[in-house]
PDB file of N, CA and C in Angstrom:
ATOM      1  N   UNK A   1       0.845  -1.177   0.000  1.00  0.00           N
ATOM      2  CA  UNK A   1       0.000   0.000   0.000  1.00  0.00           C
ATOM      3  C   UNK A   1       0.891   1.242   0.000  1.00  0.00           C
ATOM      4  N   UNK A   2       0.661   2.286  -0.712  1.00  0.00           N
ATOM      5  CA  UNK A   2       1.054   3.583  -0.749  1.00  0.00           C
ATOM      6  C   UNK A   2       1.242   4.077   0.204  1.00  0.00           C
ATOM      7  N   UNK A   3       2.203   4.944   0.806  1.00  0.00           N
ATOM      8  CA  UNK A   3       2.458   5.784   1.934  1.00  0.00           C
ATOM      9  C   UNK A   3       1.450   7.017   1.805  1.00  0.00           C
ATOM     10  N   UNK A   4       0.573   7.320   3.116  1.00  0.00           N
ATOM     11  CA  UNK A   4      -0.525   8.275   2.243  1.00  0.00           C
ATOM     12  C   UNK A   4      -0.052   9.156   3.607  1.00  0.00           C
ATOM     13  N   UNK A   5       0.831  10.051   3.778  1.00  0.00           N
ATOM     14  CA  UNK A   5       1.548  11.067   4.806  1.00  0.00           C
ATOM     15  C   UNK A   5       1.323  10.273   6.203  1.00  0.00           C
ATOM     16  N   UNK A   6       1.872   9.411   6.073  1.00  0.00           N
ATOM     17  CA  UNK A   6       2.184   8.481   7.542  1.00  0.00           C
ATOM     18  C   UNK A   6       0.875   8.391   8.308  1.00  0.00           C
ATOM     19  N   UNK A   7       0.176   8.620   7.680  1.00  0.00           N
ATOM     20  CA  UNK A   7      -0.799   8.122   9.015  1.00  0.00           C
ATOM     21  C   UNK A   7      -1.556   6.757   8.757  1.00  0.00           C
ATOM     22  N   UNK A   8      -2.264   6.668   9.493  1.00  0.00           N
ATOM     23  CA  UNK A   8      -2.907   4.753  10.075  1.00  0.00           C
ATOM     24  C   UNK A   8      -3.843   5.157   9.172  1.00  0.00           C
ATOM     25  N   UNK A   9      -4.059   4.354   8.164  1.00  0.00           N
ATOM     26  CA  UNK A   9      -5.062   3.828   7.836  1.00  0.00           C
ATOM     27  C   UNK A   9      -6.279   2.725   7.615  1.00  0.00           C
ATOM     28  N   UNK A  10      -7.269   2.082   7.451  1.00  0.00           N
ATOM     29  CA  UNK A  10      -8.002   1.396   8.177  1.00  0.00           C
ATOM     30  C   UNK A  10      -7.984   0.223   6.609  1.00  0.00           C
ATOM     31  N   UNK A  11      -7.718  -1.261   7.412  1.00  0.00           N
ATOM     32  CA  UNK A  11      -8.376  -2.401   6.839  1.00  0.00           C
ATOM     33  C   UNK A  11      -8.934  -1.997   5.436  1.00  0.00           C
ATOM     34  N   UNK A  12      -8.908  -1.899   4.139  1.00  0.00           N
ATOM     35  CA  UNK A  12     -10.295  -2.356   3.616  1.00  0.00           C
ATOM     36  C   UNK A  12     -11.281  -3.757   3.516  1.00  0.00           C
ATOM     37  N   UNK A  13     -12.015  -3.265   2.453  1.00  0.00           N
ATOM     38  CA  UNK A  13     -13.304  -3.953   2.329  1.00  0.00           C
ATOM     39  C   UNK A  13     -13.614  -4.640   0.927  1.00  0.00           C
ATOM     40  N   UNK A  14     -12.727  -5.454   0.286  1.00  0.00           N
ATOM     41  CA  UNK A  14     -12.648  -6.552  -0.756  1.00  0.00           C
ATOM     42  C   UNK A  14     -13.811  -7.309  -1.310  1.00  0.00           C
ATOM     43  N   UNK A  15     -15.270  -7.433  -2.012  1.00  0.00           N
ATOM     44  CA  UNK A  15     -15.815  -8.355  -2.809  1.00  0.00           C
ATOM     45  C   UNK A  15     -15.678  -8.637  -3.877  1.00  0.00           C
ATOM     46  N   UNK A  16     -15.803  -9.850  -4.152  1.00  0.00           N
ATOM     47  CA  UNK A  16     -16.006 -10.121  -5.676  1.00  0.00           C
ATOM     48  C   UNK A  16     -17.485 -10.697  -6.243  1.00  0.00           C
ATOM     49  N   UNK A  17     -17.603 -10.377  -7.360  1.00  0.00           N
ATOM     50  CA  UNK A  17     -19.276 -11.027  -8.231  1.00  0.00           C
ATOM     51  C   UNK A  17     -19.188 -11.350  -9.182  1.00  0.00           C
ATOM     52  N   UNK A  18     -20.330 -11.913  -9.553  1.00  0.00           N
ATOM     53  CA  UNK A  18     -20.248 -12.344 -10.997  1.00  0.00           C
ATOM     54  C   UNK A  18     -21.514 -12.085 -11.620  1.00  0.00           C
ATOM     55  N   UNK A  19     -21.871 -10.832 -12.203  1.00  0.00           N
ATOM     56  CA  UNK A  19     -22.378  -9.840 -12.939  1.00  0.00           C
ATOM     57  C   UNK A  19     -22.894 -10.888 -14.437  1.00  0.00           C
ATOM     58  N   UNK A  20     -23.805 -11.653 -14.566  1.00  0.00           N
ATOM     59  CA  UNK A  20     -23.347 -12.208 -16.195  1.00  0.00           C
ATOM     60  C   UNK A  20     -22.657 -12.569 -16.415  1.00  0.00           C
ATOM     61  N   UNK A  21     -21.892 -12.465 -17.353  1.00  0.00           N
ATOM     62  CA  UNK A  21     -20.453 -13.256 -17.714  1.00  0.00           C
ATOM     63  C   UNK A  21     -19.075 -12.428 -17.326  1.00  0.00           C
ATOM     64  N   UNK A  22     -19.245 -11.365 -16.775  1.00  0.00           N
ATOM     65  CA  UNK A  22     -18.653 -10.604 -16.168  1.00  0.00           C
ATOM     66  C   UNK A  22     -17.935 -11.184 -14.970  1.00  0.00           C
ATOM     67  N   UNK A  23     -16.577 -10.562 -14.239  1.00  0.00           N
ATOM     68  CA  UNK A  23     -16.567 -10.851 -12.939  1.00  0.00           C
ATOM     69  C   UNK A  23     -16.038  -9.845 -12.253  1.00  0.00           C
ATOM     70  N   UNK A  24     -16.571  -9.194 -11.565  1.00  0.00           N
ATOM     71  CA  UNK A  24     -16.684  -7.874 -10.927  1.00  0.00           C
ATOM     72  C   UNK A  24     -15.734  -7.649  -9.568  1.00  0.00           C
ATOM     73  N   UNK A  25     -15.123  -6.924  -9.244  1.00  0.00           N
ATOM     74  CA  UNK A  25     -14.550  -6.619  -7.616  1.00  0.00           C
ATOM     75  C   UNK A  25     -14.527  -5.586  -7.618  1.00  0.00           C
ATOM     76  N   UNK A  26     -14.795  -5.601  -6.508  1.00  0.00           N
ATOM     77  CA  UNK A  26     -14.954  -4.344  -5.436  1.00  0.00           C
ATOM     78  C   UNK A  26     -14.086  -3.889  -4.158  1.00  0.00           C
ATOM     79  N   UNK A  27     -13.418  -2.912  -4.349  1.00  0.00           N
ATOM     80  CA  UNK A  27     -12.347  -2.385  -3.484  1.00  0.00           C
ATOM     81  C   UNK A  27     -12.620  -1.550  -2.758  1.00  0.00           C
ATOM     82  N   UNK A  28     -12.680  -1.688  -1.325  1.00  0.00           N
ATOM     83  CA  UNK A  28     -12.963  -0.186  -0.422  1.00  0.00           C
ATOM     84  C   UNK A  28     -12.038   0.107  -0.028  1.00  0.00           C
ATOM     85  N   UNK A  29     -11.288   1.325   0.109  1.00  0.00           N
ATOM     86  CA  UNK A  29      -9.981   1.559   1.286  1.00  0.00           C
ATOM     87  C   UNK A  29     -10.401   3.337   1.868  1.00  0.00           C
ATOM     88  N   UNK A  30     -10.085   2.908   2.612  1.00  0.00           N
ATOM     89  CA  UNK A  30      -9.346   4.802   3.497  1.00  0.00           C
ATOM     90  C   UNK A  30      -7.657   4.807   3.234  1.00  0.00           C
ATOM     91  N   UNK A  31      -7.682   6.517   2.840  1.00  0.00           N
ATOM     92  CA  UNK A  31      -6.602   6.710   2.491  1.00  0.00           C
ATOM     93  C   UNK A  31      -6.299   7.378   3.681  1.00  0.00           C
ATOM     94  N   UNK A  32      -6.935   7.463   4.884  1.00  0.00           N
ATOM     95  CA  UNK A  32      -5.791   8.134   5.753  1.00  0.00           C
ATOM     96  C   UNK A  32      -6.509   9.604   6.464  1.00  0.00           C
ATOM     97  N   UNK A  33      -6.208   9.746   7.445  1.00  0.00           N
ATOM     98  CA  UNK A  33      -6.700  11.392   7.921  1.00  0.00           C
ATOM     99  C   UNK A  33      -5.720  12.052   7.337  1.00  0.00           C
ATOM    100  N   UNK A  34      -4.624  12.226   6.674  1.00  0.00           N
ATOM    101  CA  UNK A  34      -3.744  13.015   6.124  1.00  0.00           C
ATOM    102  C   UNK A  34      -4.336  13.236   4.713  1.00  0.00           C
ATOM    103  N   UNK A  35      -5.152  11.995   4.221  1.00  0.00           N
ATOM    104  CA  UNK A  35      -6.069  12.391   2.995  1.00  0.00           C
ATOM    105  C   UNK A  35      -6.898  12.002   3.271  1.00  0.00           C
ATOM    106  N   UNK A  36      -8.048  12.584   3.248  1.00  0.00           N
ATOM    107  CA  UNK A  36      -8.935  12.119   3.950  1.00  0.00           C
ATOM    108  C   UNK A  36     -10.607  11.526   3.857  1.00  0.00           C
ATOM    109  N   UNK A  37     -10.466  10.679   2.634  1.00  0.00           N
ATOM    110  CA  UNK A  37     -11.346  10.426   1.461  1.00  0.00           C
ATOM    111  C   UNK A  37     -11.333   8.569   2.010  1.00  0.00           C
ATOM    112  N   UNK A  38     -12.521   8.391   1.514  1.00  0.00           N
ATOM    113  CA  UNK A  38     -12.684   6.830   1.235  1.00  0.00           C
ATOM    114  C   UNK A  38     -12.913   6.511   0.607  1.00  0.00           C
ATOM    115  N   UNK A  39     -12.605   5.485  -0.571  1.00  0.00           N
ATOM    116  CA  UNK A  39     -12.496   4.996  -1.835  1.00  0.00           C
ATOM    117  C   UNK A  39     -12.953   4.286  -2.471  1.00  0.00           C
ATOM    118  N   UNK A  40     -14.136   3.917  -3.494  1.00  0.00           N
ATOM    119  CA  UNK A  40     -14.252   2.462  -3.326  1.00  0.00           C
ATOM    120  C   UNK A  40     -14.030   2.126  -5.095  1.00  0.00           C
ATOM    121  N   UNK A  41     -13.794   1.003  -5.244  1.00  0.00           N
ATOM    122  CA  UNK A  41     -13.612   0.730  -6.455  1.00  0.00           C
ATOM    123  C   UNK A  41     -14.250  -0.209  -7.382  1.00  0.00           C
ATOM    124  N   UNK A  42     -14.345   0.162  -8.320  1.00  0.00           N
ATOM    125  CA  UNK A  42     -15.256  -1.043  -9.010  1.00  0.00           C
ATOM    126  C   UNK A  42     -14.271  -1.458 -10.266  1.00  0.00           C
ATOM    127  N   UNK A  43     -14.458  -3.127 -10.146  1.00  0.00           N
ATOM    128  CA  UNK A  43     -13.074  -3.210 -10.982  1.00  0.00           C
ATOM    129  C   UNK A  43     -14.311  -4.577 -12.055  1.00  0.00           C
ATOM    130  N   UNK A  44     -14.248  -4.106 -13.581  1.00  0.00           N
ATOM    131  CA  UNK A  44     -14.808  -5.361 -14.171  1.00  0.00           C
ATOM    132  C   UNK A  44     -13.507  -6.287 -15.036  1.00  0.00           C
ATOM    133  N   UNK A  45     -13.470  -7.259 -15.010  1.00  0.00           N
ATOM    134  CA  UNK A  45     -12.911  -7.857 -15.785  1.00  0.00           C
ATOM    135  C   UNK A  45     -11.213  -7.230 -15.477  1.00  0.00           C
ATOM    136  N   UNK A  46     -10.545  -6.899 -14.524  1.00  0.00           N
ATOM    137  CA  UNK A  46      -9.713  -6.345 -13.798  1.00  0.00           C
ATOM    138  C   UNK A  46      -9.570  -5.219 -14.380  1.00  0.00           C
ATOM    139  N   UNK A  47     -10.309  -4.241 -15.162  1.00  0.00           N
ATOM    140  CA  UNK A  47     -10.211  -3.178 -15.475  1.00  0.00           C
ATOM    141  C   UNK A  47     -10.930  -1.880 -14.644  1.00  0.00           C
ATOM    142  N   UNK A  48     -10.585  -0.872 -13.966  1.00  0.00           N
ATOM    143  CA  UNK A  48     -11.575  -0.260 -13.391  1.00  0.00           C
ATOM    144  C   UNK A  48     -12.834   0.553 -14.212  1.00  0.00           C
ATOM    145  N   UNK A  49     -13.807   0.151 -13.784  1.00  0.00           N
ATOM    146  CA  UNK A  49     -14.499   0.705 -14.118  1.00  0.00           C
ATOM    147  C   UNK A  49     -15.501   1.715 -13.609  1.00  0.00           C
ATOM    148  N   UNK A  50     -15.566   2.059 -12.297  1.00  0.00           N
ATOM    149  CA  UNK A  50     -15.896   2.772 -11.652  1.00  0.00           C
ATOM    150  C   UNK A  50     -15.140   3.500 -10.348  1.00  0.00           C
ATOM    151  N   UNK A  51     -15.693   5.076  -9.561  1.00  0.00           N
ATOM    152  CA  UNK A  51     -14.402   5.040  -8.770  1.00  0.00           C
ATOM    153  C   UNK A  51     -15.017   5.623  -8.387  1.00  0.00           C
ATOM    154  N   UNK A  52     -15.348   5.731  -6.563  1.00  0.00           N
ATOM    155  CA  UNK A  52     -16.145   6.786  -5.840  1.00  0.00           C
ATOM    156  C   UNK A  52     -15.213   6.999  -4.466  1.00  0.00           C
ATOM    157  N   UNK A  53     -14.929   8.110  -4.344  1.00  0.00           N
ATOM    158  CA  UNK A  53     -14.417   9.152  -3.625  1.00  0.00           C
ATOM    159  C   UNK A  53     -15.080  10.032  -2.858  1.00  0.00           C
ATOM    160  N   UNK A  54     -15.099   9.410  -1.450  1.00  0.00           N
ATOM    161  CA  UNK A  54     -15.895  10.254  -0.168  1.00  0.00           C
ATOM    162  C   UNK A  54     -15.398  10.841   0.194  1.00  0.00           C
ATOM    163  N   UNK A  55     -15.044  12.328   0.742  1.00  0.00           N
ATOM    164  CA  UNK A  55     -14.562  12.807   1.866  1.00  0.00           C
ATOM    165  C   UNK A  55     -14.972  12.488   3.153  1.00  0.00           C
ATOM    166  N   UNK A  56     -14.094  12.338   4.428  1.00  0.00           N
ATOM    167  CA  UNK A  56     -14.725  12.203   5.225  1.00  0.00           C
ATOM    168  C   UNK A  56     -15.773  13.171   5.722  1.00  0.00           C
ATOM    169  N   UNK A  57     -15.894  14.230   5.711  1.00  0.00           N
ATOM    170  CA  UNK A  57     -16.626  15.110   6.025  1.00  0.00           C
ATOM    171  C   UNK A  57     -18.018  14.931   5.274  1.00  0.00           C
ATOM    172  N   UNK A  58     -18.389  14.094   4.329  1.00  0.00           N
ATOM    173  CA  UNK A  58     -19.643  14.030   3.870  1.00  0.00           C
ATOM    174  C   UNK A  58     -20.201  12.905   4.680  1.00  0.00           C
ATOM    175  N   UNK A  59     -19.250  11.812   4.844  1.00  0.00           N
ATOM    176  CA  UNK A  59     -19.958  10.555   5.649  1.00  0.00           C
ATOM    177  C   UNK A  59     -19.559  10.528   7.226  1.00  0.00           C
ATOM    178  N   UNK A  60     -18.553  11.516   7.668  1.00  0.00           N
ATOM    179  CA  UNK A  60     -18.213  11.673   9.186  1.00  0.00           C
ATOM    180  C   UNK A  60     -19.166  12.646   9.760  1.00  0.00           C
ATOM    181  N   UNK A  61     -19.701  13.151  10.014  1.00  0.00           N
ATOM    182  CA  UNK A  61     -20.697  14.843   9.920  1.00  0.00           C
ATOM    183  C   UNK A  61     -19.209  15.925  10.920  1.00  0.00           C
ATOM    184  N   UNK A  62     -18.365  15.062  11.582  1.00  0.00           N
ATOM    185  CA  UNK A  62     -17.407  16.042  12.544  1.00  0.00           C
ATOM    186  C   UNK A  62     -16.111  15.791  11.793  1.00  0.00           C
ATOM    187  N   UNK A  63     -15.910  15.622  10.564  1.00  0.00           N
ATOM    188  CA  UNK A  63     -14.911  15.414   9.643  1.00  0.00           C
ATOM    189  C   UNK A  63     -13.512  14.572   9.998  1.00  0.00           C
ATOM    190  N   UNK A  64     -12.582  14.557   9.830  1.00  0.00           N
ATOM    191  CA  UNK A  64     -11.583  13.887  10.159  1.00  0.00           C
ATOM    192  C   UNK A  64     -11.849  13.601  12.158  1.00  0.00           C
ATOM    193  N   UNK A  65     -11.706  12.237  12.012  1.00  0.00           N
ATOM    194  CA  UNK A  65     -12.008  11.884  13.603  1.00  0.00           C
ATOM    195  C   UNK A  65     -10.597  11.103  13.938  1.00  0.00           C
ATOM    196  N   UNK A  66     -10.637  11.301  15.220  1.00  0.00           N
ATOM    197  CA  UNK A  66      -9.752   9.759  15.657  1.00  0.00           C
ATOM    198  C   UNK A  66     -10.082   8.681  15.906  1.00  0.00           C
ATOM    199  N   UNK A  67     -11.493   8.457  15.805  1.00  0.00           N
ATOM    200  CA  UNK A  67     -12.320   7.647  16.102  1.00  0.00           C
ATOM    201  C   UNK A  67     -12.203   6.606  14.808  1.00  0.00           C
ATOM    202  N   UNK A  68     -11.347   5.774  14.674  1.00  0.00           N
ATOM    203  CA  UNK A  68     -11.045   4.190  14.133  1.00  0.00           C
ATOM    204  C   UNK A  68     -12.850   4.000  13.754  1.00  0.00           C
ATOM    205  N   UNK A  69     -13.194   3.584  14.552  1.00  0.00           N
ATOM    206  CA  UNK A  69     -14.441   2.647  14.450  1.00  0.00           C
ATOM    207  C   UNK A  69     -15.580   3.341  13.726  1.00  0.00           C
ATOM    208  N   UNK A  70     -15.535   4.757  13.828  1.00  0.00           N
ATOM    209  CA  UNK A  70     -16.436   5.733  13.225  1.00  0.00           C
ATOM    210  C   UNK A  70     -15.983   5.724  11.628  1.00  0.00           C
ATOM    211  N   UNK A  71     -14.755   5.531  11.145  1.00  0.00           N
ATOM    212  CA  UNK A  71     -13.988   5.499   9.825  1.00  0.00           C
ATOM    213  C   UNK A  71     -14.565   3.788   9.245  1.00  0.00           C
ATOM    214  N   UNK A  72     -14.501   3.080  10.297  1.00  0.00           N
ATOM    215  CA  UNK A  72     -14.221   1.562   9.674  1.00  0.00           C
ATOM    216  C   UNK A  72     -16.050   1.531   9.668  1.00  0.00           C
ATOM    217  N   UNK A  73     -16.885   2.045  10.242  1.00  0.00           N
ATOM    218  CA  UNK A  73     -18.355   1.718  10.032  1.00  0.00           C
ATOM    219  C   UNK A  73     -18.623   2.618   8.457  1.00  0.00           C
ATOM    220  N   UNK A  74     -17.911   3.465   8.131  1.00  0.00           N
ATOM    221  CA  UNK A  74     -17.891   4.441   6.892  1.00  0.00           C
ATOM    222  C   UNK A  74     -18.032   3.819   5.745  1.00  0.00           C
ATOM    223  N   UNK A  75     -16.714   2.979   5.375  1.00  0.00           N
ATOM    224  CA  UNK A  75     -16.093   2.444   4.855  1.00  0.00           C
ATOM    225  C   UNK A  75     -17.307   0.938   4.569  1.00  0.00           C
ATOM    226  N   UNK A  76     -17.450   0.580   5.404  1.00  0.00           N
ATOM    227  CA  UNK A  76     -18.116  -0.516   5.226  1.00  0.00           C
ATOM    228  C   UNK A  76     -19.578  -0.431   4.642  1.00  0.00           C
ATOM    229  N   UNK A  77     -20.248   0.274   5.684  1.00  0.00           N
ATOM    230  CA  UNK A  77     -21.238   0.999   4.544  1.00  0.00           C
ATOM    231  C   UNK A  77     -21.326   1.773   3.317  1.00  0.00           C
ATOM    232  N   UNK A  78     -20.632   2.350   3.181  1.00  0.00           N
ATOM    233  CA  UNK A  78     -20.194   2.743   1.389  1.00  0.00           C
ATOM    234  C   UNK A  78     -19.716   1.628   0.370  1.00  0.00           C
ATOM    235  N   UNK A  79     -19.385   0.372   1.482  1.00  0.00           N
ATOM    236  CA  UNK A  79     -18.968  -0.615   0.781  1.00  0.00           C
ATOM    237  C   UNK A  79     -20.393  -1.631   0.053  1.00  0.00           C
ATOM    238  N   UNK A  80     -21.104  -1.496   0.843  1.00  0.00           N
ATOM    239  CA  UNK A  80     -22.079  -1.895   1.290  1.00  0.00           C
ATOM    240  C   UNK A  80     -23.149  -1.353  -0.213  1.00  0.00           C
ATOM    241  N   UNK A  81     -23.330  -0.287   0.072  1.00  0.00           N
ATOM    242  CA  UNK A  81     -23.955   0.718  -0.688  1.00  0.00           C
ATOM    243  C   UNK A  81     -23.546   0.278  -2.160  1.00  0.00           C
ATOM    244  N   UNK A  82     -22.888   0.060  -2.513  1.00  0.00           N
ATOM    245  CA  UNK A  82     -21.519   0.372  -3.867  1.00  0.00           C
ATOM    246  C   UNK A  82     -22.080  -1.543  -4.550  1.00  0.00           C
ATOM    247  N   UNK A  83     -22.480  -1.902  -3.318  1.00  0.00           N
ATOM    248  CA  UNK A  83     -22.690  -3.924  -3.664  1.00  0.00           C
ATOM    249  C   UNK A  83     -24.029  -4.050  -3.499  1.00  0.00           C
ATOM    250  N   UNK A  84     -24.529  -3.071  -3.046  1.00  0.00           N
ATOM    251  CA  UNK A  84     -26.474  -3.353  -2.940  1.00  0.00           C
ATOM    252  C   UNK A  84     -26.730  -2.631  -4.309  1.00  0.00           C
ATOM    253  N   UNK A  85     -26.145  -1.470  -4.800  1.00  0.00           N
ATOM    254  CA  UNK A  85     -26.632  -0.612  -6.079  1.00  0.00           C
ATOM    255  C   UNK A  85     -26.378  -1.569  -7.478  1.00  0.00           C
ATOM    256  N   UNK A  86     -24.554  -2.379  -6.980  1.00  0.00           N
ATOM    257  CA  UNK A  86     -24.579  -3.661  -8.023  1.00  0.00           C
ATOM    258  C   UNK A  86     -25.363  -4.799  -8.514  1.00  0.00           C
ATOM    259  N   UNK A  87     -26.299  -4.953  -7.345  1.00  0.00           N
ATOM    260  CA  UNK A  87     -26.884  -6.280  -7.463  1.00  0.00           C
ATOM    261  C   UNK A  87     -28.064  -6.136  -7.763  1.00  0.00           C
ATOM    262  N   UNK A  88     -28.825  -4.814  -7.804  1.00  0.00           N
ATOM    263  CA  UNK A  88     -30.201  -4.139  -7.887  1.00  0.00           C
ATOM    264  C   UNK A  88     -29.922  -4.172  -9.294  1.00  0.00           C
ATOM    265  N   UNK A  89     -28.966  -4.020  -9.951  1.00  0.00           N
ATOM    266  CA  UNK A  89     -28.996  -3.166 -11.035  1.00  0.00           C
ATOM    267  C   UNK A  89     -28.745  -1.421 -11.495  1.00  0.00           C
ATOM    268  N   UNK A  90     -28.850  -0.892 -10.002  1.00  0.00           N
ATOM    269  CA  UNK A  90     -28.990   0.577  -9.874  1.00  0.00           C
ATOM    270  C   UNK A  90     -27.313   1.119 -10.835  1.00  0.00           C
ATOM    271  N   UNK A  91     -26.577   0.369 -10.573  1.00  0.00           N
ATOM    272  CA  UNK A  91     -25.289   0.759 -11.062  1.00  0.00           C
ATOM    273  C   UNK A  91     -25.459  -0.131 -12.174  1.00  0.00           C
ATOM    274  N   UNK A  92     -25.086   0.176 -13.172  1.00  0.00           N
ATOM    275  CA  UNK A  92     -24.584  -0.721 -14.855  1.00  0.00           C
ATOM    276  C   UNK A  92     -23.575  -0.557 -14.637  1.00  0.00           C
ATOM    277  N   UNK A  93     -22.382  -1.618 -15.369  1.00  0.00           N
ATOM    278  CA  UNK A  93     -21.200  -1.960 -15.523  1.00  0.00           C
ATOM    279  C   UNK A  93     -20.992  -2.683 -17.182  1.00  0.00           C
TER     280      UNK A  93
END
């Protein structure tokens, strides 16, 4: 993983699917309170094909926290979000 200005960053959040004949993954990471965005990725056929970029301040409401667990519930639900919109259909790929 990238050095993202030394600070701790949290676990991500890894699925994979199979979309049709497609096979889909999904990448969540935090880049860090030094950057301070959460990431998630949509990868088809190992190509990316999608890319969503949170600040924390849209999904933290008190923006950069020290609060670990407040980041890692973020993360997971955006992860979350990103694999319920896949499977609905709401997202095309």
């Amino acid at each position: 993983m990238k050095n993202r200005s030394m600070s701790t960053v949290q676990k991500g959040f890894n699925s994979d699917l199979n979309i049709g004949s497609s096979h889909v993954h999904i990448q969540t990471e935090d880049w860090g309170k030094g950057n301070p965005f959460i990431v998630t990725k949509v990868f088809k056929n190992g190509a990316v094909v999608q890319s969503i970029k949170t600040p924390y301040g849209t999904v933290l409401p008190f923006g950069p926290v020290s609060d670990d667990q407040a980041i890692r519930l973020a993360m997971q639900e955006q992860h979350q979000k990103i694999l319920d919109s896949l499977l609905s259909g709401q997202i095309h790929i």
